[in-house]
N, C-alpha and C. Protein backbone atom coordinates (compact mmCIF):
# COMPACT_ATOMS: atom_id res chain seq x y z
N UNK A 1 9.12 -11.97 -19.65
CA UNK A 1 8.27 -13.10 -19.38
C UNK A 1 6.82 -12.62 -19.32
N UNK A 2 5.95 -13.62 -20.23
CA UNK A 2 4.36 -12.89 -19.75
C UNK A 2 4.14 -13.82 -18.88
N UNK A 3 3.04 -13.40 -18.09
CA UNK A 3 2.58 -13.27 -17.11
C UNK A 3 0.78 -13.17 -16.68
N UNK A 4 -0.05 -13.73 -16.97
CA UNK A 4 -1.40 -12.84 -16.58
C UNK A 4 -1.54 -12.51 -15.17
N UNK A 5 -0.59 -12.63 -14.37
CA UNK A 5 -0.49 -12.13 -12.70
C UNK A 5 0.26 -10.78 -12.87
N UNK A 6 -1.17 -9.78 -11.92
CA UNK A 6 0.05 -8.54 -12.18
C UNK A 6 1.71 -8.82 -11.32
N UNK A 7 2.23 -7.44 -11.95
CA UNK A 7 3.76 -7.78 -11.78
C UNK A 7 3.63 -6.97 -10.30
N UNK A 8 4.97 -6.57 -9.17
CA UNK A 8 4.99 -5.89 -8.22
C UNK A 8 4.69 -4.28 -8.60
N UNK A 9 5.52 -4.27 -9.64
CA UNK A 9 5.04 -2.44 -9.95
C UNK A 9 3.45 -1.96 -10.65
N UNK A 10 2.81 -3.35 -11.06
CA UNK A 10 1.15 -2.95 -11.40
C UNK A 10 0.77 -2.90 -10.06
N UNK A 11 1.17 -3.32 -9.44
CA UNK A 11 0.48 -3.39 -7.82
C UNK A 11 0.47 -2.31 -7.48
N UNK A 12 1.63 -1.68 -7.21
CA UNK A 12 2.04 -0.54 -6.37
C UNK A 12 1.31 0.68 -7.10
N UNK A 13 1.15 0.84 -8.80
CA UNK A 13 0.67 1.86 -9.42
C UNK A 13 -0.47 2.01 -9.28
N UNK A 14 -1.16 0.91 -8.76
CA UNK A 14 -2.88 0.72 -8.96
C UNK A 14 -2.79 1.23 -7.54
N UNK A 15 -2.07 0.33 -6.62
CA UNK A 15 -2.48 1.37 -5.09
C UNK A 15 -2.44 2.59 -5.14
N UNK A 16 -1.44 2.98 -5.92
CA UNK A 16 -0.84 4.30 -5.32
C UNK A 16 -2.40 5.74 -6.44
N UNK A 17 -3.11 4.50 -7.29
CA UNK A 17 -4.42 5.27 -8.35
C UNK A 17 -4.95 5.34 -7.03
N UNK A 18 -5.38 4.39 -6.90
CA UNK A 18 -6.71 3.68 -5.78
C UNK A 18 -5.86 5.19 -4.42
N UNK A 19 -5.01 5.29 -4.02
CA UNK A 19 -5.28 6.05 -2.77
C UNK A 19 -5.40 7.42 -3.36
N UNK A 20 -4.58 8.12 -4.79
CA UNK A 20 -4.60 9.21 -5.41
C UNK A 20 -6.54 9.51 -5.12
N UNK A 21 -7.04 8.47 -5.69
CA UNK A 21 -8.69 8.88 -5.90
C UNK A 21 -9.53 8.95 -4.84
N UNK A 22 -8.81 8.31 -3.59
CA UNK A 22 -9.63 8.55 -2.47
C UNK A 22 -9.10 9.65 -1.58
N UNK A 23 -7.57 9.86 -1.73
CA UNK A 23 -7.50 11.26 -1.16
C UNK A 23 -8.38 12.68 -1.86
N UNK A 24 -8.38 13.06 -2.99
CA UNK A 24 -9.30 13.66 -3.89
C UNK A 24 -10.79 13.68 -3.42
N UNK A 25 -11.32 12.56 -3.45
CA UNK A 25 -12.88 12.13 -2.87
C UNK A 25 -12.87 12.93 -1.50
N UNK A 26 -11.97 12.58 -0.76
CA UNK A 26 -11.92 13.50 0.69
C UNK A 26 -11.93 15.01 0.65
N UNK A 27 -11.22 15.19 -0.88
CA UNK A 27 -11.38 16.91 -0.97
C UNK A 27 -9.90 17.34 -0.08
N UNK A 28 -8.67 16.80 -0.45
CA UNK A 28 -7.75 16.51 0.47
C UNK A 28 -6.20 17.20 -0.29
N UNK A 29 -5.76 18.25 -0.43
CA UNK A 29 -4.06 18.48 -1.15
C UNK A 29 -3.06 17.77 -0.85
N UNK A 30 -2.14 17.29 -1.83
CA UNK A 30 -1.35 16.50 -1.40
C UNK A 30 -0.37 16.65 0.10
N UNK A 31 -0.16 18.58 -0.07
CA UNK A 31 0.17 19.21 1.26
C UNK A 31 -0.88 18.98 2.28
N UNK A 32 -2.02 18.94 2.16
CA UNK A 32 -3.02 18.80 3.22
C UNK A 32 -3.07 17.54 3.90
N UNK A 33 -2.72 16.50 3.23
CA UNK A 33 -2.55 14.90 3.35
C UNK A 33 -1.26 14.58 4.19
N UNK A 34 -0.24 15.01 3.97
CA UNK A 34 0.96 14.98 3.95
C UNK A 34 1.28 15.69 5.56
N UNK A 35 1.00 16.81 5.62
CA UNK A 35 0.95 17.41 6.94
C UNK A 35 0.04 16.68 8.07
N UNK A 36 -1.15 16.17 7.98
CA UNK A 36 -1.92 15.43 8.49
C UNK A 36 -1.86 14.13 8.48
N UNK A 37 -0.41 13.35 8.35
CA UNK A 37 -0.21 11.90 8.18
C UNK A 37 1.58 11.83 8.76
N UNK A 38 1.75 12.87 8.48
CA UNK A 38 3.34 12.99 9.21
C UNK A 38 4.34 12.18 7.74
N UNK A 39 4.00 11.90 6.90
CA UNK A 39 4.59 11.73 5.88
C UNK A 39 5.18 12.71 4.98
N UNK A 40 6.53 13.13 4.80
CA UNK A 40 6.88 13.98 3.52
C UNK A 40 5.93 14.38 2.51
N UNK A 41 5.84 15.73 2.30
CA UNK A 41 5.24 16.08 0.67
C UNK A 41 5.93 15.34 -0.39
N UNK A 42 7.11 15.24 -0.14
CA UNK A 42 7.63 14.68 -1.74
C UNK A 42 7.55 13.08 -1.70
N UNK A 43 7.65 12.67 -0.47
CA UNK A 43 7.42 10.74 -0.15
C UNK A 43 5.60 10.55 -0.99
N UNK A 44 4.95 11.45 0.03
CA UNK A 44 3.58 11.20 -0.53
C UNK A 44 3.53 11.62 -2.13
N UNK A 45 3.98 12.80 -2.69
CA UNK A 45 4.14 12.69 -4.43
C UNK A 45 4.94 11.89 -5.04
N UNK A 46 5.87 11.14 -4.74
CA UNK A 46 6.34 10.05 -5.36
C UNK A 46 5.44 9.13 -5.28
N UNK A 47 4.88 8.80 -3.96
CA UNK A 47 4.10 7.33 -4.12
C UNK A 47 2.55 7.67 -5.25
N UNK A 48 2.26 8.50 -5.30
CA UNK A 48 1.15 8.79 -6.39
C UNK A 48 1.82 8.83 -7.50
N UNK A 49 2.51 9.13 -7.77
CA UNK A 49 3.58 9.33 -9.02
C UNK A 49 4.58 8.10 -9.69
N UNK A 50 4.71 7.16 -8.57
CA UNK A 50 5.15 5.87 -9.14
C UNK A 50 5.44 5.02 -8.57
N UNK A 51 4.38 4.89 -7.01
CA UNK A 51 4.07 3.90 -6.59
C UNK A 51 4.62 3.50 -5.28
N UNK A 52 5.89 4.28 -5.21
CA UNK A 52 6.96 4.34 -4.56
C UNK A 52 6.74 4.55 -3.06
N UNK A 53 6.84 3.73 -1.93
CA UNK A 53 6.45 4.49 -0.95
C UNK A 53 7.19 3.39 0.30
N UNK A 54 7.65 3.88 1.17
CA UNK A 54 7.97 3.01 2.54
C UNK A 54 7.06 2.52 3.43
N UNK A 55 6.95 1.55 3.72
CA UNK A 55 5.94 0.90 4.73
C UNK A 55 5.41 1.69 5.48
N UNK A 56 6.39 2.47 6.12
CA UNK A 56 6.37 3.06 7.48
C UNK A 56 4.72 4.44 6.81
N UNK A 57 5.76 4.89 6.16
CA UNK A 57 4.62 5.86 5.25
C UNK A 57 3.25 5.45 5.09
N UNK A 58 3.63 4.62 4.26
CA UNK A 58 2.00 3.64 3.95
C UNK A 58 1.32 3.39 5.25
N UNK A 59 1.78 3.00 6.04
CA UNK A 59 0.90 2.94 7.26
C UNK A 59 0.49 4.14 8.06
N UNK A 60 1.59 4.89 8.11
CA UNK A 60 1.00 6.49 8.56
C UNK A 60 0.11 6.71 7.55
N UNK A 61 -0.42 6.47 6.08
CA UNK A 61 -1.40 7.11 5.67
C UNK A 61 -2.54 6.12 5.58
N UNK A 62 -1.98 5.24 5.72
CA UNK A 62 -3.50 4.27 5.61
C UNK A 62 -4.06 4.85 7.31
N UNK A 63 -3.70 4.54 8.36
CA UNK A 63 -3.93 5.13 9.32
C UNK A 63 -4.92 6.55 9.52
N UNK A 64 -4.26 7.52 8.86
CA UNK A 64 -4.98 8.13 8.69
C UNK A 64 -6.38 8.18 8.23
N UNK A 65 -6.50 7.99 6.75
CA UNK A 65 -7.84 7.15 6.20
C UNK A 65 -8.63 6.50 6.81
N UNK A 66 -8.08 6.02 8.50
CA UNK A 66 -9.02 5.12 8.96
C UNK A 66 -8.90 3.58 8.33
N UNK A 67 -8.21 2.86 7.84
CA UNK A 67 -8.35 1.92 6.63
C UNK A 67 -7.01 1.10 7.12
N UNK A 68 -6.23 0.99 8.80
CA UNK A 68 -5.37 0.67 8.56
C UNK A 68 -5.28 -0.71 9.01
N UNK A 69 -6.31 -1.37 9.00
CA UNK A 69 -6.82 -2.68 9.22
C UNK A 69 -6.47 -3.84 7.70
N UNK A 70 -6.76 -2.96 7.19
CA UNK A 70 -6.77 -3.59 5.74
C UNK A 70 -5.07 -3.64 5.50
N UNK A 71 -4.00 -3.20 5.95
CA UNK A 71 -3.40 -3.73 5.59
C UNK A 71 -2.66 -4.62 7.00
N UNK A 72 -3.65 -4.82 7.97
CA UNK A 72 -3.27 -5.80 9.32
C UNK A 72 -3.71 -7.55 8.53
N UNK A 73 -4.62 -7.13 7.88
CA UNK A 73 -4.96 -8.30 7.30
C UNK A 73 -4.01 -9.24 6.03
N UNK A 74 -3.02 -8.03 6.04
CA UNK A 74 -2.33 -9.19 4.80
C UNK A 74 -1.05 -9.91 5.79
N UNK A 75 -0.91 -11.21 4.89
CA UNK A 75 0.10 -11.86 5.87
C UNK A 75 -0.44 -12.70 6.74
N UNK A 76 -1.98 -13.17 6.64
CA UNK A 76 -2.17 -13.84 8.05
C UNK A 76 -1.34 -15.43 7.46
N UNK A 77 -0.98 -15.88 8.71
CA UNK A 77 -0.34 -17.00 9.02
C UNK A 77 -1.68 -17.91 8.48
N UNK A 78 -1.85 -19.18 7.67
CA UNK A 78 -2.66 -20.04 7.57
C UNK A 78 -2.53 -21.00 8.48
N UNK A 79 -4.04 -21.35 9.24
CA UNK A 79 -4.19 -22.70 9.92
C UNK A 79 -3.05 -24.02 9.54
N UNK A 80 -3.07 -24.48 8.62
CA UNK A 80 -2.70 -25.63 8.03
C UNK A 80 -1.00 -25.31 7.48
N UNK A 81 -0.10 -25.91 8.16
CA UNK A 81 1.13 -25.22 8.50
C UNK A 81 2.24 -26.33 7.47
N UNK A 82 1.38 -27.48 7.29
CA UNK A 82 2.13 -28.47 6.36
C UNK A 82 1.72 -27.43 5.27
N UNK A 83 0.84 -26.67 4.40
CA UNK A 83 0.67 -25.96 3.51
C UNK A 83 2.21 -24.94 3.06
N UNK A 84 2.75 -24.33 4.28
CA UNK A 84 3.85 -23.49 4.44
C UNK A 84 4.97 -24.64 4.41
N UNK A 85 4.97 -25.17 5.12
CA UNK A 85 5.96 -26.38 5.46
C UNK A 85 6.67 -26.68 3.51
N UNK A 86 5.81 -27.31 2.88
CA UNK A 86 5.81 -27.49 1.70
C UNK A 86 6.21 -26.74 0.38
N UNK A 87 6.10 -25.33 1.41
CA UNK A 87 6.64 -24.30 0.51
C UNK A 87 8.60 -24.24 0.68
N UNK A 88 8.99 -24.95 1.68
CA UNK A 88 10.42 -25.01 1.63
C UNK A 88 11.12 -25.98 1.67
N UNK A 89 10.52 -26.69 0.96
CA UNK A 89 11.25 -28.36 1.36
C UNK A 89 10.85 -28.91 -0.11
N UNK A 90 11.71 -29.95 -0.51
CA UNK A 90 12.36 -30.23 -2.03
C UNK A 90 11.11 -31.51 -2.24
């Protein structure tokens, strides 16, 4: 099916660019990252490698980064609840 909305795995590959380039910018080894986030070496090289990563992880490293706000912000509940309401009803 096309699509012009990325799919779940463009998501995850672009995060997983987007954190590859800011761990780097920090001047940071994947062992150096990894030990300092309490996340696996091989959890953290999979998720650079294909995106792959457990919540729990992701938040131990966003955390780290300082940055772990940004993902407090997804999910907020909207004011206007008939909006949601509408999303399950025929």
């Amino acid at each position: 099916m096309y699509s012009l909305k990325p799919t779940p795995f463009e998501v995850s590959k672009a995060l997983a660019n987007r954190f590859r380039a800011i761990r780097k910018q920090l001047k940071l080894s994947q062992e150096e990252m990894a030990g300092r986030s309490g996340v696996s070496f091989g959890s953290l090289k999979r998720f650079e490698n294909t995106g792959k990563i457990s919540l729990e992880s992701l938040l131990k490293l966003m955390h780290l980064l300082g940055r772990l706000e940004e993902i407090d912000q997804l999910l907020i509940i909207k004011e206007n609840q008939e909006d949601l309401e509408k999303l399950f009803t025929k």
